[in-house]
N, C-alpha and C. Protein backbone atom coordinates (compact mmCIF):
# COMPACT_ATOMS: atom_id res chain seq x y z
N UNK A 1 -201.14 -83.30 12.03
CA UNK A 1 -200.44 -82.06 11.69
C UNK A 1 -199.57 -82.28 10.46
N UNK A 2 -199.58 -80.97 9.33
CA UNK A 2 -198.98 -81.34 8.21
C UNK A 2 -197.67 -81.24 8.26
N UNK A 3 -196.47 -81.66 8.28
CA UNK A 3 -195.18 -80.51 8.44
C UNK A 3 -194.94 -80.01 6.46
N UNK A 4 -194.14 -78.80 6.62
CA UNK A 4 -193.78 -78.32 5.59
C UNK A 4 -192.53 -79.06 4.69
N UNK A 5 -193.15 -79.50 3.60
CA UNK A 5 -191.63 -80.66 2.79
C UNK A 5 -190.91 -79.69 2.02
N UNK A 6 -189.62 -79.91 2.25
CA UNK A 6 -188.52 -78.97 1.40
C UNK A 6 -188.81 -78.59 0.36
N UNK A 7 -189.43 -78.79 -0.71
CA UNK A 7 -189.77 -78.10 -1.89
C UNK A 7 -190.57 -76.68 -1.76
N UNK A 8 -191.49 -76.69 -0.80
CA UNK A 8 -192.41 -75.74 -0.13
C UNK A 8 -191.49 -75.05 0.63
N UNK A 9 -190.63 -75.00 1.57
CA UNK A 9 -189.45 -74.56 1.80
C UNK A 9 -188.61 -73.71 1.30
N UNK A 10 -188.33 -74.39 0.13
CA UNK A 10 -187.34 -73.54 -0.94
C UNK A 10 -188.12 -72.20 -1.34
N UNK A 11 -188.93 -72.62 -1.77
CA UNK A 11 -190.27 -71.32 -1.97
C UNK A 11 -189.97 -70.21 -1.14
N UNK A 12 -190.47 -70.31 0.26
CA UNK A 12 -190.36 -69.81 1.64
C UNK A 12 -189.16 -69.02 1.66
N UNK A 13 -188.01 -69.98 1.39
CA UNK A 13 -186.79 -69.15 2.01
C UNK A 13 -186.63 -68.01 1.10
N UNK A 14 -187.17 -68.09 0.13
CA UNK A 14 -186.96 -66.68 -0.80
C UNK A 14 -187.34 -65.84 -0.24
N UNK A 15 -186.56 -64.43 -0.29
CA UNK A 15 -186.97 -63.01 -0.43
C UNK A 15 -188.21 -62.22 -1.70
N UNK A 16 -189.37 -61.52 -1.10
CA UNK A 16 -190.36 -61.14 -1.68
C UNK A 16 -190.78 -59.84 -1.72
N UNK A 17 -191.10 -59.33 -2.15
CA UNK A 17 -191.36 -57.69 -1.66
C UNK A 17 -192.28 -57.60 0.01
N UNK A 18 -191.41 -56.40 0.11
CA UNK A 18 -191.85 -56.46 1.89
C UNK A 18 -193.21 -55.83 1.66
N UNK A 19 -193.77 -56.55 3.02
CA UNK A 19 -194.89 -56.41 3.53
C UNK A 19 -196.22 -56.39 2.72
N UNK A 20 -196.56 -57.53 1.60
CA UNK A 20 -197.26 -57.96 0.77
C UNK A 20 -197.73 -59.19 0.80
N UNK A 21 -198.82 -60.09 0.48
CA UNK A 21 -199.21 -61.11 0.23
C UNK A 21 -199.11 -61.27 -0.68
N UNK A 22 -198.46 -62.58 -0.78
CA UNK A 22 -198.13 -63.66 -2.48
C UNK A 22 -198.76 -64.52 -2.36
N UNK A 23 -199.22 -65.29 -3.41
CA UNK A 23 -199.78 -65.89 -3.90
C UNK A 23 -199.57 -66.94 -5.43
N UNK A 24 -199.30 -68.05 -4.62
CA UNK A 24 -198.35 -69.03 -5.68
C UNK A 24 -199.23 -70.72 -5.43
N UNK A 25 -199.27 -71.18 -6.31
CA UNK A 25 -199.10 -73.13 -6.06
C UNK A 25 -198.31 -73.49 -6.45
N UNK A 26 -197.93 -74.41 -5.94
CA UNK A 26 -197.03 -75.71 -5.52
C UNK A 26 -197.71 -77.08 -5.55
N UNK A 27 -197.74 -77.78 -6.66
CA UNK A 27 -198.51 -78.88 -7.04
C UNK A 27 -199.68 -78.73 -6.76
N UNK A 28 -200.49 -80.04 -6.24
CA UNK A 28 -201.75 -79.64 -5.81
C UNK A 28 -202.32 -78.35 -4.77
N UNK A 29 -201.42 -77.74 -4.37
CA UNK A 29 -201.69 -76.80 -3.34
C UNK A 29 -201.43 -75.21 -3.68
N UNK A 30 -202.34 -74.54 -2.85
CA UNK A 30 -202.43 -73.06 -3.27
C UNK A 30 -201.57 -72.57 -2.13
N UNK A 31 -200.83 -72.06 -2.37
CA UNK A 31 -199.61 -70.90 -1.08
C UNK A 31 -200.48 -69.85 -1.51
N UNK A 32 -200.38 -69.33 -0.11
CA UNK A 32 -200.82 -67.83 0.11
C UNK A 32 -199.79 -67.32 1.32
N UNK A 33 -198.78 -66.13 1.12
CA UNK A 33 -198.44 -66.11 2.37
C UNK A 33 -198.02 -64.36 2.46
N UNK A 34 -197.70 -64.20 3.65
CA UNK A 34 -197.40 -62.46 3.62
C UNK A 34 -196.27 -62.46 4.23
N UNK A 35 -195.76 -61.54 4.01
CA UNK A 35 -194.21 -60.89 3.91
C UNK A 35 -193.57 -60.07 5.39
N UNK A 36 -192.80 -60.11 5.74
CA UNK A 36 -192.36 -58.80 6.72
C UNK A 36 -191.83 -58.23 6.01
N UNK A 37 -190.97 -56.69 6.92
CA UNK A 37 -190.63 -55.61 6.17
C UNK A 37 -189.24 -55.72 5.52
N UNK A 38 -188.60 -57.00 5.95
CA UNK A 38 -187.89 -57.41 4.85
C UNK A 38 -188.44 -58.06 3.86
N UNK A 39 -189.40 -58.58 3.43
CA UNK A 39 -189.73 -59.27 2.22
C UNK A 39 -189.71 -61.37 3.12
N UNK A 40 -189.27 -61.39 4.19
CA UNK A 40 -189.61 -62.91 4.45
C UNK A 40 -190.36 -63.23 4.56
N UNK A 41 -191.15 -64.60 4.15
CA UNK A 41 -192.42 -65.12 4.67
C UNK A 41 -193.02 -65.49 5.74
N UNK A 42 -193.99 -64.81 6.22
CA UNK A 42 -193.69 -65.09 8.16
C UNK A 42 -195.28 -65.60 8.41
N UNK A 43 -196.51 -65.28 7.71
CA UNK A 43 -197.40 -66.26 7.89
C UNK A 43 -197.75 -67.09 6.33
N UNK A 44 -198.10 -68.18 6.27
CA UNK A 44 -198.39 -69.14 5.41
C UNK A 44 -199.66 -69.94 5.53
N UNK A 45 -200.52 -69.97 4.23
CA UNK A 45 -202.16 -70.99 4.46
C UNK A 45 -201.71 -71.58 3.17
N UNK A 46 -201.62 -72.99 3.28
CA UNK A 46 -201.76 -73.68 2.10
C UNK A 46 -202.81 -74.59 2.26
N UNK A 47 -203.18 -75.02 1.28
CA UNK A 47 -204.48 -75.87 0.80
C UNK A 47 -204.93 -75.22 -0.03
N UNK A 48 -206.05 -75.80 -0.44
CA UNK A 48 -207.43 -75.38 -1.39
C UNK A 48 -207.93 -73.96 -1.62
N UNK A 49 -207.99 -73.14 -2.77
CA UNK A 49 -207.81 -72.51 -2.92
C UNK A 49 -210.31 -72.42 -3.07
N UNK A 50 -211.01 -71.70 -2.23
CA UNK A 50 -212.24 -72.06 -2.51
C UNK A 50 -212.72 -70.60 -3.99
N UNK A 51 -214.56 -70.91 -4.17
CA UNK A 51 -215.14 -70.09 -4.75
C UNK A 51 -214.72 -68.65 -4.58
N UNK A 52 -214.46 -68.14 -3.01
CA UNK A 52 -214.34 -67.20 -2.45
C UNK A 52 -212.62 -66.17 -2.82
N UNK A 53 -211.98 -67.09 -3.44
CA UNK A 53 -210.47 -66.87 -3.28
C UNK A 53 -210.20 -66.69 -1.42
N UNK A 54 -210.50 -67.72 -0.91
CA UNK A 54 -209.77 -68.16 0.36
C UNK A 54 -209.34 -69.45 0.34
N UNK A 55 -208.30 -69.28 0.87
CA UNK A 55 -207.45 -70.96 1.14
C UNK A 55 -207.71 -71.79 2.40
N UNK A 56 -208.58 -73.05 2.25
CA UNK A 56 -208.95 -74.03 2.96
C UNK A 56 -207.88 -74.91 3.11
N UNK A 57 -207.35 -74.85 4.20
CA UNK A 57 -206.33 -76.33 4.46
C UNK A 57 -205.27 -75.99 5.80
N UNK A 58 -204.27 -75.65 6.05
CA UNK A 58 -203.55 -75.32 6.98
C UNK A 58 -202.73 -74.30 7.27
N UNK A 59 -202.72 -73.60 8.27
CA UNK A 59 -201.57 -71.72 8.75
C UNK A 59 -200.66 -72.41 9.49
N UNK A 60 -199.91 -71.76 9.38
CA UNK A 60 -198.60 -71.89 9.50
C UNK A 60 -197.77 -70.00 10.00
N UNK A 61 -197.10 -70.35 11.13
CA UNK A 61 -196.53 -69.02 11.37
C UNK A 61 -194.96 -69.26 11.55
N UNK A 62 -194.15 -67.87 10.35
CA UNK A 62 -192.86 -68.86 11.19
C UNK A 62 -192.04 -67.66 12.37
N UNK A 63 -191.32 -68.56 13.08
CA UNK A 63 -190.61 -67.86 14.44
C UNK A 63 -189.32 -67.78 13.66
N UNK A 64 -188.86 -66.16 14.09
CA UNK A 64 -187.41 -66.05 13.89
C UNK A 64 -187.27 -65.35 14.32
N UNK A 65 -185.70 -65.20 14.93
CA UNK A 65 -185.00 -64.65 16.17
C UNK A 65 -183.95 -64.28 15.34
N UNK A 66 -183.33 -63.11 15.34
CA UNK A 66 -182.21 -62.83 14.77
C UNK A 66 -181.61 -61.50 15.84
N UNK A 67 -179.94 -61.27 15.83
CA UNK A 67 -179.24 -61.46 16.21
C UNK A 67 -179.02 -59.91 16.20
N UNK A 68 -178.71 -59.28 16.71
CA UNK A 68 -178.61 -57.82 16.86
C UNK A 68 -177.27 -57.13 15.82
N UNK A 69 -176.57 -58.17 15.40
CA UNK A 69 -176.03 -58.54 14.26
C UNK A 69 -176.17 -58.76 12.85
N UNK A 70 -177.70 -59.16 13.48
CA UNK A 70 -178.81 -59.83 11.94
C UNK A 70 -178.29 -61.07 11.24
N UNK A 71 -177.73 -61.88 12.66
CA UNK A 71 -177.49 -63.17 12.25
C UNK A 71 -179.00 -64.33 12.30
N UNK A 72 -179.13 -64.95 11.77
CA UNK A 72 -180.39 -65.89 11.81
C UNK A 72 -180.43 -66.53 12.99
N UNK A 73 -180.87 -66.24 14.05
CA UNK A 73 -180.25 -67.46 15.09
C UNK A 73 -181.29 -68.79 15.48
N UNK A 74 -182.82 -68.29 14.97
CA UNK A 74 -183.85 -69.29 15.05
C UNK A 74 -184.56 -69.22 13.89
N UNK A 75 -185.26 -70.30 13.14
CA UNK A 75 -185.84 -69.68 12.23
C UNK A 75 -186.66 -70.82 11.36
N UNK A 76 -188.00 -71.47 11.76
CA UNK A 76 -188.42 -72.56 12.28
C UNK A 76 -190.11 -72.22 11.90
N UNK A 77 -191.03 -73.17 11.18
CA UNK A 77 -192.10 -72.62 11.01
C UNK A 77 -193.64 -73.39 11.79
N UNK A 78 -194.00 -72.40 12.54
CA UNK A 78 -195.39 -73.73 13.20
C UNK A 78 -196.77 -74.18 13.07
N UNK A 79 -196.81 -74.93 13.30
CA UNK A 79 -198.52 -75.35 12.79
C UNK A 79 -199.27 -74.64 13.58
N UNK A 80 -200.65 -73.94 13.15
CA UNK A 80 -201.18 -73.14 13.85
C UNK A 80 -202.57 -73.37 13.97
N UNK A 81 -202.59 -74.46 12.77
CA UNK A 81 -204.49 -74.95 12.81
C UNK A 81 -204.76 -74.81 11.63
N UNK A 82 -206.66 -75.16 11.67
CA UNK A 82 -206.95 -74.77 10.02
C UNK A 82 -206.78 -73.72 9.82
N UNK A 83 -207.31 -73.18 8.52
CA UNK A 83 -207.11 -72.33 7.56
C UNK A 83 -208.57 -72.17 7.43
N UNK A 84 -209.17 -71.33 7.32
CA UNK A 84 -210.76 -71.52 6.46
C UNK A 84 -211.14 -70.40 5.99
């Protein structure tokens, strides 16, 4: 299992336009990820970007729990399998 290294991270924690797929690399790797209706990144496939424009390599979903407050209270991303 890959975990996500802080540089890929930093990426992530940014705000994006809501409810859109972006599409960025990060060294050798192709990010692809989509947005909620705030603009956070909540699913993620990085790897290989193929012929097809699909990304071969690993998904990633992240969990967050926030606070009726709209405090962050969990906010944590998981391996979900390949990508293909």
């Amino acid at each position: 299992m890959m975990k996500i290294k802080e540089p890929v991270l930093k990426i992530l924690n940014k705000r994006y336009e809501p409810s859109t797929m972006v599409e960025t690399t990060f060294g050798r790797y192709n990010l692809s990820f989509k947005t909620d209706a705030e603009g956070r990144p909540i699913l993620l496939f990085m790897g290989q970007k193929d012929e097809s424009g699909n990304i071969k390599g690993e998904r990633y979903a992240r969990r967050l729990k926030i606070s009726p407050m709209g405090e962050v209270i969990k906010d944590h991303w998981e391996h979900k399998g390949k990508a293909t």
